[in-house]
Protein backbone atom coordinates (compact mmCIF):
# COMPACT_ATOMS: atom_id res chain seq x y z
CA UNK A 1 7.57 14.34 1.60
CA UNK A 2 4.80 13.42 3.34
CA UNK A 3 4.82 10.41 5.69
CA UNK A 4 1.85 8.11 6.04
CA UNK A 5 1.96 5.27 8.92
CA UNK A 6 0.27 2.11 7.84
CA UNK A 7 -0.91 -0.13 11.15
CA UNK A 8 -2.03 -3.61 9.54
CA UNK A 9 -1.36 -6.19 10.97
CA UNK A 10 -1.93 -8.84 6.99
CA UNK A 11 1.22 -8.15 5.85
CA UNK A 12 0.53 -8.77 2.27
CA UNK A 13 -2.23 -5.85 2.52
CA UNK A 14 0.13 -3.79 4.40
CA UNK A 15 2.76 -4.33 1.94
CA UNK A 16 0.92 -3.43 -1.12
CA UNK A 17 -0.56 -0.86 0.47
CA UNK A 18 3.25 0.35 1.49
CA UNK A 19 4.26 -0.25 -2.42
CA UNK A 20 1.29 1.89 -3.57
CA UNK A 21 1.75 4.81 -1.43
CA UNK A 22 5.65 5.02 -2.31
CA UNK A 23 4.61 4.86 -6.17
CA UNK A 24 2.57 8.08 -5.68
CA UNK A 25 5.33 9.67 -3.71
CA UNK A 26 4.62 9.18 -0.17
CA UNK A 27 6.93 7.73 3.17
CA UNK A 28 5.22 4.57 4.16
CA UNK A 29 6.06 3.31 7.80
CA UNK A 30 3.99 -0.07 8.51
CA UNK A 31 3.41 -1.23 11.87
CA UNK A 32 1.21 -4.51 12.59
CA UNK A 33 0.86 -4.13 16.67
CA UNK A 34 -1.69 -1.63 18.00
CA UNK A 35 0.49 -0.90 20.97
CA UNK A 36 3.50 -0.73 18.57
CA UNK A 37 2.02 2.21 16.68
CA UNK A 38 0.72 4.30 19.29
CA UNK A 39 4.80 4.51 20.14
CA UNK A 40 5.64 5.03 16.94
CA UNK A 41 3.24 7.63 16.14
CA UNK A 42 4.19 9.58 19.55
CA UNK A 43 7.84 9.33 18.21
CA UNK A 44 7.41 10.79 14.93
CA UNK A 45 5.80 12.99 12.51
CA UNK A 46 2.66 11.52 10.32
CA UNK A 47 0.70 13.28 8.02
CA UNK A 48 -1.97 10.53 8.25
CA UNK A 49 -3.14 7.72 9.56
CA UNK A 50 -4.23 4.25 7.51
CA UNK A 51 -5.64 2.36 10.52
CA UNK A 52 -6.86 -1.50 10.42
CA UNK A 53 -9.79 -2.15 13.27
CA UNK A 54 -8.61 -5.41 14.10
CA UNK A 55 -4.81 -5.40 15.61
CA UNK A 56 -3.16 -7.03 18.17
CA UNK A 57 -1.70 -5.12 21.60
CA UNK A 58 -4.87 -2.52 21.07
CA UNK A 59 -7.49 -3.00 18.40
CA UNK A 60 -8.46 0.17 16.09
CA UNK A 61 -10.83 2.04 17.94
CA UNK A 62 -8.81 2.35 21.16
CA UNK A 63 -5.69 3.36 18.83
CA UNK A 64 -8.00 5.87 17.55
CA UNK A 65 -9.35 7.33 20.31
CA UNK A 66 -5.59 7.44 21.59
CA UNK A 67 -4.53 8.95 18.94
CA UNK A 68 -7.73 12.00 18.78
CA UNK A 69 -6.22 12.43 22.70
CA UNK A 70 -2.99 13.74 21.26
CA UNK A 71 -3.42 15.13 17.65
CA UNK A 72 -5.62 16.15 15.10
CA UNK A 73 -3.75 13.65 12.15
CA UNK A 74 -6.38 12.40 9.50
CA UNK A 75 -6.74 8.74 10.08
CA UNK A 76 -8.56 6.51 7.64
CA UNK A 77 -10.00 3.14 9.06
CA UNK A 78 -9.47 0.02 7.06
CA UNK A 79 -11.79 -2.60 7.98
CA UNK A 80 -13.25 -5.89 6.98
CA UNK A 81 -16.65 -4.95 8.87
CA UNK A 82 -19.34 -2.74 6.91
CA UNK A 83 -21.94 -2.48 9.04
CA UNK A 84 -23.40 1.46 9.68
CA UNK A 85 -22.91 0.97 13.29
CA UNK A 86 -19.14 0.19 13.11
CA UNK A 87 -19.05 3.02 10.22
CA UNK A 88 -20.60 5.44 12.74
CA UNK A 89 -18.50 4.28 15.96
CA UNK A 90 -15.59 5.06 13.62
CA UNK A 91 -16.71 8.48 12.26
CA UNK A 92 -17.90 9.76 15.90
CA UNK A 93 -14.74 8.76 17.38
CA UNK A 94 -12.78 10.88 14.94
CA UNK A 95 -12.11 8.93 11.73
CA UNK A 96 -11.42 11.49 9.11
CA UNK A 97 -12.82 8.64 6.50
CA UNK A 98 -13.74 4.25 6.31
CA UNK A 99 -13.13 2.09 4.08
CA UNK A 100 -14.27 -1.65 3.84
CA UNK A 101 -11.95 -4.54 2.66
CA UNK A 102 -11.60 -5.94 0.60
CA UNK A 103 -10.40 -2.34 -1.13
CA UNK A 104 -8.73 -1.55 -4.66
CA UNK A 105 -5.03 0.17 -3.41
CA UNK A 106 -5.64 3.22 -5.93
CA UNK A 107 -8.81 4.52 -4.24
CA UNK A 108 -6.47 3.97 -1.19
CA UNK A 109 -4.40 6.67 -2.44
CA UNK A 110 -6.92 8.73 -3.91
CA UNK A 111 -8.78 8.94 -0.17
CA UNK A 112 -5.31 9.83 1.36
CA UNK A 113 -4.96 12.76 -1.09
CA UNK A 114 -8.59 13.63 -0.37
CA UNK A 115 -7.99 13.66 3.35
CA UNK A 116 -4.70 15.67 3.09
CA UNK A 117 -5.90 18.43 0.98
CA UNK A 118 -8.59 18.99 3.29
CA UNK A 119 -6.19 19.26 6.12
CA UNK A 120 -6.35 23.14 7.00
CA UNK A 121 -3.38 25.51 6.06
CA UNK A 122 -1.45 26.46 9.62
CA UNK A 123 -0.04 29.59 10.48
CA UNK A 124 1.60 31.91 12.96
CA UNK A 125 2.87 28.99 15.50
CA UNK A 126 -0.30 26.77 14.88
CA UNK A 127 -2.33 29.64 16.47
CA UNK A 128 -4.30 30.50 13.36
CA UNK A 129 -6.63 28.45 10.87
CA UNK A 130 -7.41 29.22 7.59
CA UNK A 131 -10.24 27.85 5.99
CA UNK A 132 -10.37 29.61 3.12
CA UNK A 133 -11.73 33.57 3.73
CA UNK A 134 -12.41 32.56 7.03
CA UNK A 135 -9.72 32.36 9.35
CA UNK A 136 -9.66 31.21 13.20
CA UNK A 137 -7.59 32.64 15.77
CA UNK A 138 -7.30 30.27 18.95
CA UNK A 139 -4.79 32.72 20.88
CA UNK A 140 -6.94 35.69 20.71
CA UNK A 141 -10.28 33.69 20.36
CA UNK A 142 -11.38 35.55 17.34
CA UNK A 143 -12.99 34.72 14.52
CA UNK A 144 -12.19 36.72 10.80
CA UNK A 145 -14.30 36.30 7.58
CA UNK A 146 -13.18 38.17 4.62
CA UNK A 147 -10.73 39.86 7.25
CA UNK A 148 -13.06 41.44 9.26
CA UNK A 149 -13.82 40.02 12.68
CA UNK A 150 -17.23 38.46 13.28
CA UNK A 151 -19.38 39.11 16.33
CA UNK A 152 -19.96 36.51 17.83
CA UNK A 153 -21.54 35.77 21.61
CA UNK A 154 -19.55 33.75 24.05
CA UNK A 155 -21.55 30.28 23.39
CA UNK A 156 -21.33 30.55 19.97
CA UNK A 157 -17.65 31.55 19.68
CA UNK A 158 -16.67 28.10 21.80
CA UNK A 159 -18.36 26.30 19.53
CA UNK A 160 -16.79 27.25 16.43
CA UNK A 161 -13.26 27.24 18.34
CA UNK A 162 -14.11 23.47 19.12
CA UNK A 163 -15.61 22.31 15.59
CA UNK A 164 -12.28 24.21 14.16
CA UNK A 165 -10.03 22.40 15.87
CA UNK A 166 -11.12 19.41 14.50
CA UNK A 167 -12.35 20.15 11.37
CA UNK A 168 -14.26 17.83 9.32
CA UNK A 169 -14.77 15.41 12.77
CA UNK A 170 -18.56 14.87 13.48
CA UNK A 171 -19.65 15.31 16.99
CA UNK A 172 -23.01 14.41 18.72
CA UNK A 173 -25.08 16.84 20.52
CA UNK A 174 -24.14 15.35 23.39
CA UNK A 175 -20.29 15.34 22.86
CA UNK A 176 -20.66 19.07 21.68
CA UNK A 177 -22.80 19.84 25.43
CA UNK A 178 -20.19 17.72 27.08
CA UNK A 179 -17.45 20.24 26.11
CA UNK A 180 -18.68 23.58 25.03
CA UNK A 181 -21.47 24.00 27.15
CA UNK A 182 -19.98 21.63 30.12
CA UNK A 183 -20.85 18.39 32.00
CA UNK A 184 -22.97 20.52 34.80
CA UNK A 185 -25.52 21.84 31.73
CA UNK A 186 -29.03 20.87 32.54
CA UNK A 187 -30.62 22.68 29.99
CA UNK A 188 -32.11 21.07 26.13
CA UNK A 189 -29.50 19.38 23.88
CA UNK A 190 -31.67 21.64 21.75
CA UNK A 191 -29.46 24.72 22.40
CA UNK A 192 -26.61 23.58 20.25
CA UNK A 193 -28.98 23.62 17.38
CA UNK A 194 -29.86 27.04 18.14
CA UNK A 195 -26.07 27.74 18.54
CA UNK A 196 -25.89 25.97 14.72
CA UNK A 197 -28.34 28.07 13.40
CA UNK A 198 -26.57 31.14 14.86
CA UNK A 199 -23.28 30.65 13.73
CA UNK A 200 -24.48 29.56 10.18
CA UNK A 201 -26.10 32.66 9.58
CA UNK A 202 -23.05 34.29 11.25
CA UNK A 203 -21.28 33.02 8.07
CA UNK A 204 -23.26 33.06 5.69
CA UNK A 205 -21.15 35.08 3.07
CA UNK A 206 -18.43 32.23 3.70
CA UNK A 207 -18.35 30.61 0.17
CA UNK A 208 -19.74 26.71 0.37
CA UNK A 209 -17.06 25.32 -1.62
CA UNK A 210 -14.35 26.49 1.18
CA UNK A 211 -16.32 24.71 3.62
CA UNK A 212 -19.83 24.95 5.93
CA UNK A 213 -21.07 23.80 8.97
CA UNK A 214 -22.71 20.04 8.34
CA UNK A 215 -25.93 18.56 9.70
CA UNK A 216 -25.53 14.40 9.51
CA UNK A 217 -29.14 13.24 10.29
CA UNK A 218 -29.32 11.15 13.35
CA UNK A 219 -25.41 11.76 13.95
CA UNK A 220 -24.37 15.38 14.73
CA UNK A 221 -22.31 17.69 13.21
CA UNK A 222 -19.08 18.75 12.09
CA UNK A 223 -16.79 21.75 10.27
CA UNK A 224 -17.14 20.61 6.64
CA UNK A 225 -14.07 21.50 4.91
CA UNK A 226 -13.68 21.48 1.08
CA UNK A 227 -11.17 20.24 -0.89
């Protein structure tokens, strides 16, 4: 069974939220205390995250970008707020999804199935990703598409082994220069689009539905993967 942790700190959302989540056949853990559920979710095993912005002990996006430090978990932010900018801040700093209160619980549980089944399928120690016909080996640093390797150049290949390890995150250029390229890079932010256009024709026989890489206008990019 999977196991979702619920950090809200208005208990009668958190409890029908808990209620709703049970009723389709999922663990519920609820935690109202920022602090609180960064323990708990170091303790235990989640399979996502349903994450309220404001919290005492450590609001949302410092749990968040606490929790991105340790794990890859999907986390959904639940927030009265609407505004692009706080829908961005959330998104950039790893949210797999938002959603604005006041919310109906059903499409609750129909974004935590979303988010799940576009979790990647692990393998071989958590080594391997498979996204479909395209899998990712971290160990060896190799990339397969259809099962046969594809050649890739150094740059390139460290960028798809960072979008794949967190797939369906969006990054900025300047997140993506900050950690492929490295924080010494003086050249154009314009190289990871070159590095984009690269890889994209690298895999182009990589069927859209199983996933592609994503331009957001005015926000970056990320691994789309499909459902």
């Amino acid at each position: 069974m999977k196991s979702i942790l619920i950090v809200e700190d208005e208990d009668a959302i958190a409890r029908v939220l808990a209620a709703y989540l049970r009723k389709a056949g999922y663990a519920a853990t609820v935690v109202s205390d920022g602090l609180e559920a960064l323990n708990v979710f170091e303790a235990s095993d989640f399979s996502l995250v349903l994450l309220d912005v404001m919290l005492p002990g450590m609001d949302g996006w410092e749990l968040l970008r606490a929790i991105r430090d340790k794990s890859a978990c999907p986390v959904i932010m639940l927030t009265a707020r609407g505004d692009i900018q706080d829908r961005l801040l959330g998104l950039n700093d790893g949210a797999d999804d938002y959603m604005t209160k006041p919310f109906v619980p059903d499409e609750v549980v129909a974004r935590v199935r979303a988010a799940l089944r576009r979790r990647p399928h692990w393998t071989d120690g958590e080594s391997k990703r498979h996204f479909g016909n395209l899998m990712v080996d971290f160990a060896s640093k190799s990339v397969f598409l259809n099962a046969a390797e594809v050649p890739l150049n150094p740059r390139d290949l460290s960028l798809l082994l960072f979008l794949a390890e967190s797939p369906n995150r969006i990054f900025t250029r300047e997140q993506l220069i900050e950690h492929v390229w490295g924080a010494d890079y003086e050249g154009s932010d314009r190289a990871v689009d070159l590095s984009i256009k690269r890889l994209r024709q690298s895999l182009a026989h990589w069927p859209a539905e199983a996933g592609e890489i994503r331009t957001l206008r005015g926000t970056g990019y990320q691994l789309w993967i499909g459902e």
